[in-house]
N, C-alpha and C. Protein backbone atom coordinates (compact mmCIF):
# COMPACT_ATOMS: atom_id res chain seq x y z
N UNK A 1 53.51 -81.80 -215.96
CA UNK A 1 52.19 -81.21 -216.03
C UNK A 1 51.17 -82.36 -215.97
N UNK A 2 50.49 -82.13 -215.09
CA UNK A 2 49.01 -83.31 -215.18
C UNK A 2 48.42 -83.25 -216.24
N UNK A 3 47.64 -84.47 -216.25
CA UNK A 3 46.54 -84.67 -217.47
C UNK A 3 45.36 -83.37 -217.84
N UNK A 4 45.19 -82.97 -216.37
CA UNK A 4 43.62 -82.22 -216.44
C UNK A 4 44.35 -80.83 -217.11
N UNK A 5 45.28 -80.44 -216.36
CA UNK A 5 46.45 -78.92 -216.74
C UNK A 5 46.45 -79.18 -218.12
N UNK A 6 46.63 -80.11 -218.76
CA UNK A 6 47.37 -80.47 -219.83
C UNK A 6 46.06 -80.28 -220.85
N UNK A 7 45.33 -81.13 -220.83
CA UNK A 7 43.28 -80.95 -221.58
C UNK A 7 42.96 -79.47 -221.88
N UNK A 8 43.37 -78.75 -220.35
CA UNK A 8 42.84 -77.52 -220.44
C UNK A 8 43.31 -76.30 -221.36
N UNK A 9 44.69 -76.74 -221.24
CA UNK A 9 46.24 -76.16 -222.17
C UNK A 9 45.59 -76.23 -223.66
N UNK A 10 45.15 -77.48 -223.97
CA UNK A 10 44.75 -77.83 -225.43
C UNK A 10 43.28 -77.70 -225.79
N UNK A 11 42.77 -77.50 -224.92
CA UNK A 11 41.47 -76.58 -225.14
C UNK A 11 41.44 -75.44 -225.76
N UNK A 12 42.65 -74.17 -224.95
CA UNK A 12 42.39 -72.98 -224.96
C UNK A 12 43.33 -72.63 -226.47
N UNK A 13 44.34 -73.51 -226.83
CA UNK A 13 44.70 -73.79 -228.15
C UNK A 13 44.08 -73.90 -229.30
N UNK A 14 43.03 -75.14 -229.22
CA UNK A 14 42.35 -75.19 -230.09
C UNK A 14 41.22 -74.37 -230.44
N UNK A 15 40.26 -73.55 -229.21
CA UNK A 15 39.87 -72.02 -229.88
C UNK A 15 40.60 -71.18 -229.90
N UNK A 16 42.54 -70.54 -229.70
CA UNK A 16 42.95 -70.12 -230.70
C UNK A 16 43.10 -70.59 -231.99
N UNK A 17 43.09 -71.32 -232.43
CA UNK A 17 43.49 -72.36 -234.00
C UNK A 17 42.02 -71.77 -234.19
N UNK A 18 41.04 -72.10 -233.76
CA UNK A 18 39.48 -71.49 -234.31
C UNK A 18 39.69 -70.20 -234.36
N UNK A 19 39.85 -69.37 -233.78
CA UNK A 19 39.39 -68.32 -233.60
C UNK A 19 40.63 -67.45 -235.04
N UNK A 20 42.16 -67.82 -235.03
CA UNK A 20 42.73 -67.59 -236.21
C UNK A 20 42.27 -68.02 -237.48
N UNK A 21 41.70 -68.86 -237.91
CA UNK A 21 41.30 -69.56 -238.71
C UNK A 21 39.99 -69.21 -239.59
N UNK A 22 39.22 -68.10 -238.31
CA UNK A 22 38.05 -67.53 -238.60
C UNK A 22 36.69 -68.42 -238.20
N UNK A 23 36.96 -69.02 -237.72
CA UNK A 23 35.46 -69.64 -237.18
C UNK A 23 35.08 -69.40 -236.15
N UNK A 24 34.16 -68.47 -235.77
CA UNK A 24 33.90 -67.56 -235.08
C UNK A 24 32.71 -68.53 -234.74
N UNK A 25 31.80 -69.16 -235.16
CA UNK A 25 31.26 -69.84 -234.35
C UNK A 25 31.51 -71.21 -233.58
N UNK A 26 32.34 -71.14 -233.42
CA UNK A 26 33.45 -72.22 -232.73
C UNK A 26 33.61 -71.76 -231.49
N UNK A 27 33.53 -70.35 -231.21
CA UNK A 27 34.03 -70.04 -229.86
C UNK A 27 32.85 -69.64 -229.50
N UNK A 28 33.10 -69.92 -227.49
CA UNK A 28 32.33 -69.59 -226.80
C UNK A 28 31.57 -68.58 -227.02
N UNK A 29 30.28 -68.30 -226.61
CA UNK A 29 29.55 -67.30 -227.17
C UNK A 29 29.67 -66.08 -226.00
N UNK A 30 29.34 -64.98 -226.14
CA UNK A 30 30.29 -64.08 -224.95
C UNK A 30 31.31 -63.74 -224.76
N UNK A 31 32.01 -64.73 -225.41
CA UNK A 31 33.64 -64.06 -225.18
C UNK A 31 34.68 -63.70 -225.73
N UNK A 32 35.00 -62.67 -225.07
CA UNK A 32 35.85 -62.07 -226.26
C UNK A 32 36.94 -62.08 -226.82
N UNK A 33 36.90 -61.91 -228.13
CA UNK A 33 38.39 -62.78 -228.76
C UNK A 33 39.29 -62.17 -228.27
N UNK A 34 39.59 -61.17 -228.05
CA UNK A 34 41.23 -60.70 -227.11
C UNK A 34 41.15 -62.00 -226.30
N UNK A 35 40.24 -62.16 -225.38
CA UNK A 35 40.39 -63.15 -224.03
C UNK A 35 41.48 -64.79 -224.73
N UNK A 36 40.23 -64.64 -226.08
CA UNK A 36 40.36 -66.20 -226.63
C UNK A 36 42.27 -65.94 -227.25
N UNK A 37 42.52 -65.21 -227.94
CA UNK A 37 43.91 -65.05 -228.14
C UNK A 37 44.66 -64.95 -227.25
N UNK A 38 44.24 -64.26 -226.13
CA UNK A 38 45.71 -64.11 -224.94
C UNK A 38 45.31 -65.54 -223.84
N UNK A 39 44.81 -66.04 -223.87
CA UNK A 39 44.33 -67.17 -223.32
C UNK A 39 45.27 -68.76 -224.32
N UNK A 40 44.71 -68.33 -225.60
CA UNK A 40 45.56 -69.55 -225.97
C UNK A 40 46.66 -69.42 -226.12
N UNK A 41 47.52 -68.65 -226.41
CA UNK A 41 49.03 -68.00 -226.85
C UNK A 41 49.68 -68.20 -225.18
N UNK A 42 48.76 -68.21 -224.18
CA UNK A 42 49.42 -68.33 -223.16
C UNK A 42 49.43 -69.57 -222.52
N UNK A 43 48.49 -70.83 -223.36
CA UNK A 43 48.37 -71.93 -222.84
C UNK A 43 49.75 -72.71 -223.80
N UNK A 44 49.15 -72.05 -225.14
CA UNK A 44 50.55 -72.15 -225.97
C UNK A 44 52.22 -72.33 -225.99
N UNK A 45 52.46 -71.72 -225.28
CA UNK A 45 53.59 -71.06 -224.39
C UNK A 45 53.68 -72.04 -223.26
N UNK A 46 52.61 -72.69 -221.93
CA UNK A 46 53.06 -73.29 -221.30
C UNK A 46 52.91 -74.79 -221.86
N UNK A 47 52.54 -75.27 -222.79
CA UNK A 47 52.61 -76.61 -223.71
C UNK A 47 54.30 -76.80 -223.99
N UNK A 48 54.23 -75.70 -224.76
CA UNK A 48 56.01 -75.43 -225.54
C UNK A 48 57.29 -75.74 -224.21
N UNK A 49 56.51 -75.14 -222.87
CA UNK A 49 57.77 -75.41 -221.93
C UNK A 49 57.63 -76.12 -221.34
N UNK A 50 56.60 -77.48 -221.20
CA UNK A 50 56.38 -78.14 -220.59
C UNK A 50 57.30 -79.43 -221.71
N UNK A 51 57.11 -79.00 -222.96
CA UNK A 51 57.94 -79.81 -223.77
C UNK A 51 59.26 -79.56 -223.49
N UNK A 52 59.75 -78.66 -223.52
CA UNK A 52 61.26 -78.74 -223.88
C UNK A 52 61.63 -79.08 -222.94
N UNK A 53 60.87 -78.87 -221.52
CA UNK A 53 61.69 -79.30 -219.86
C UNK A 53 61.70 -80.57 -220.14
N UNK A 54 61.14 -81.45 -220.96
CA UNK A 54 60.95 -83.05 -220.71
C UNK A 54 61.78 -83.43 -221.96
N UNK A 55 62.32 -82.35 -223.00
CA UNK A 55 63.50 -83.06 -224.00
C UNK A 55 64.68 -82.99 -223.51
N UNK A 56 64.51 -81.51 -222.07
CA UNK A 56 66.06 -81.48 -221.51
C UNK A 56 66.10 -82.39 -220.57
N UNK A 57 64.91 -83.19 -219.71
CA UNK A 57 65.22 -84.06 -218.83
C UNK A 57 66.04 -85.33 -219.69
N UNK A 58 65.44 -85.46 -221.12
CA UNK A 58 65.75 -86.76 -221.46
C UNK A 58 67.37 -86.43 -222.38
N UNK A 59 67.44 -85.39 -222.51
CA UNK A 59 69.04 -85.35 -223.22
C UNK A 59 70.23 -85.90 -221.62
N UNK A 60 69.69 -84.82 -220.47
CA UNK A 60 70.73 -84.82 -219.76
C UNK A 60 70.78 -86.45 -219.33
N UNK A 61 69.34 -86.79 -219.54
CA UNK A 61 69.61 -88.27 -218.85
C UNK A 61 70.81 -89.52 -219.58
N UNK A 62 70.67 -88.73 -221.26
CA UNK A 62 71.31 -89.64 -222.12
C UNK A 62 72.99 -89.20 -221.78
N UNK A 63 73.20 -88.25 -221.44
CA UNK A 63 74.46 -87.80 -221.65
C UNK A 63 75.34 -88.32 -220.28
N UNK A 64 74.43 -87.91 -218.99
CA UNK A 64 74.98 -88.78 -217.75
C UNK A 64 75.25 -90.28 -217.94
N UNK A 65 74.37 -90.66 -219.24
CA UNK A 65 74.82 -92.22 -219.01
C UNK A 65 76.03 -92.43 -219.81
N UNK A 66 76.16 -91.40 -220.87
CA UNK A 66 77.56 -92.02 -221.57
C UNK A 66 79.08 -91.41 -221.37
N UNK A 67 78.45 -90.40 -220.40
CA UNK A 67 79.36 -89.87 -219.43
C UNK A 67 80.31 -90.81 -218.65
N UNK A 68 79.17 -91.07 -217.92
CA UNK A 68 79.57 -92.79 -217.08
C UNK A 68 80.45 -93.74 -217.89
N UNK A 69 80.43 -94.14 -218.66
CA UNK A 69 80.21 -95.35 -219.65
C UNK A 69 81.66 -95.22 -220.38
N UNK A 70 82.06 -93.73 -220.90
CA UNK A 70 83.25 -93.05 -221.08
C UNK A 70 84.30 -93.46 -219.83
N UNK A 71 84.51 -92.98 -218.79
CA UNK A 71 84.83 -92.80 -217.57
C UNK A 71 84.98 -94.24 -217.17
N UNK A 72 83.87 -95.00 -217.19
CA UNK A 72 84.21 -96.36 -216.74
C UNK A 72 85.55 -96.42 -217.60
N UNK A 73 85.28 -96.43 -218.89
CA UNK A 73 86.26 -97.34 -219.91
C UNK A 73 87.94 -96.71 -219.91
N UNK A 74 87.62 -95.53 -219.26
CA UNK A 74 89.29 -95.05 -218.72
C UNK A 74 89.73 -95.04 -217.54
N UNK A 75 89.19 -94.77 -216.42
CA UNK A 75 89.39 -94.98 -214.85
C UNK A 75 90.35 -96.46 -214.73
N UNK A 76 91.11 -96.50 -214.27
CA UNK A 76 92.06 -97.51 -213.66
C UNK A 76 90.96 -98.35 -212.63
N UNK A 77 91.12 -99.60 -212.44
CA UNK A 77 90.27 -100.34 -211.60
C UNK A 77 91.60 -99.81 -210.16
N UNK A 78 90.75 -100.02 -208.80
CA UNK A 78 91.92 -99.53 -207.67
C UNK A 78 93.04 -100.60 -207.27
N UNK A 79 93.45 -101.46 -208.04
CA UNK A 79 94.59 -102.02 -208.20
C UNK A 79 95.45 -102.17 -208.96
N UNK A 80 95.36 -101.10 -210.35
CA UNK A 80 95.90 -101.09 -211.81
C UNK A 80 97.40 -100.43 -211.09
N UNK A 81 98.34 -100.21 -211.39
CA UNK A 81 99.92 -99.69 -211.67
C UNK A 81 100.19 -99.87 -212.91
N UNK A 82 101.45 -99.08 -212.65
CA UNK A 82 101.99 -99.03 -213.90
C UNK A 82 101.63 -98.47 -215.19
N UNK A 83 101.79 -99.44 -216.41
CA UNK A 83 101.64 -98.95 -217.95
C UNK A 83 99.77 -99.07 -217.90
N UNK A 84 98.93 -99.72 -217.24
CA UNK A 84 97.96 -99.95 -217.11
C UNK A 84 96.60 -98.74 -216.85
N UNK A 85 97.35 -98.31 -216.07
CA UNK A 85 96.55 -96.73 -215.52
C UNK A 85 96.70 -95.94 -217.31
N UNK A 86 97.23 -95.78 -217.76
CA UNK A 86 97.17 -95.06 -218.79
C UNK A 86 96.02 -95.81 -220.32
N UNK A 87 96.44 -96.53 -220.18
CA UNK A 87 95.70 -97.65 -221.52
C UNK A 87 93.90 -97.78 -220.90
N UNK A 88 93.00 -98.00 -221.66
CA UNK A 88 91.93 -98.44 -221.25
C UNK A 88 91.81 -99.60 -221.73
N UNK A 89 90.54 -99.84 -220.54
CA UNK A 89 90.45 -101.52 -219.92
C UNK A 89 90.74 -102.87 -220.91
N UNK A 90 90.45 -101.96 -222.22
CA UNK A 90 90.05 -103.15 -223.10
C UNK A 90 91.95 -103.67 -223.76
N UNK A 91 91.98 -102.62 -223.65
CA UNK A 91 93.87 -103.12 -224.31
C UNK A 91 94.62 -103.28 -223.34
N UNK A 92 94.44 -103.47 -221.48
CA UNK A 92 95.49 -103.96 -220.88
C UNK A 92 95.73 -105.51 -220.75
């Protein structure tokens, strides 16, 4: 999500937080609190998934690496035989 998407997201948040809170002169003048509740609850909502897409980018990233890292440490190098293929790298 961009910066400006992102400002605007936490705008419409923070006059819900006003507008629950009861400070009614906090919000725009004209408009109406249905707007201001389904407006922030829905900026709300895309904050929340803009987070979790970026905790699942960073789990899967952690897990591909020790995936790897696993795999290295058992894979046979392509000249291993024998008792070697079975043992990892560190005890042949």
């Amino acid at each position: 999500m961009d910066t400006r998407t992102k400002q605007k997201h936490l705008r419409a948040v923070r006059l819900l937080v006003h507008a629950l809170e009861g400070h009614r002169s906090s919000l725009p003048a004209g408009k109406p609190i249905c707007s201001v509740l389904s407006e922030g609850m829905a900026a709300a909502q895309a904050l929340g998934f803009d987070l979790m897409a970026g905790e699942a980018r960073a789990i899967s990233g952690r897990t591909v690496a020790v995936g790897r890292g696993v795999e290295a440490l058992f894979c046979p190098p392509a000249s291993a035989c024998g008792i070697e293929r079975s043992l990892p790298r560190g005890d042949a």
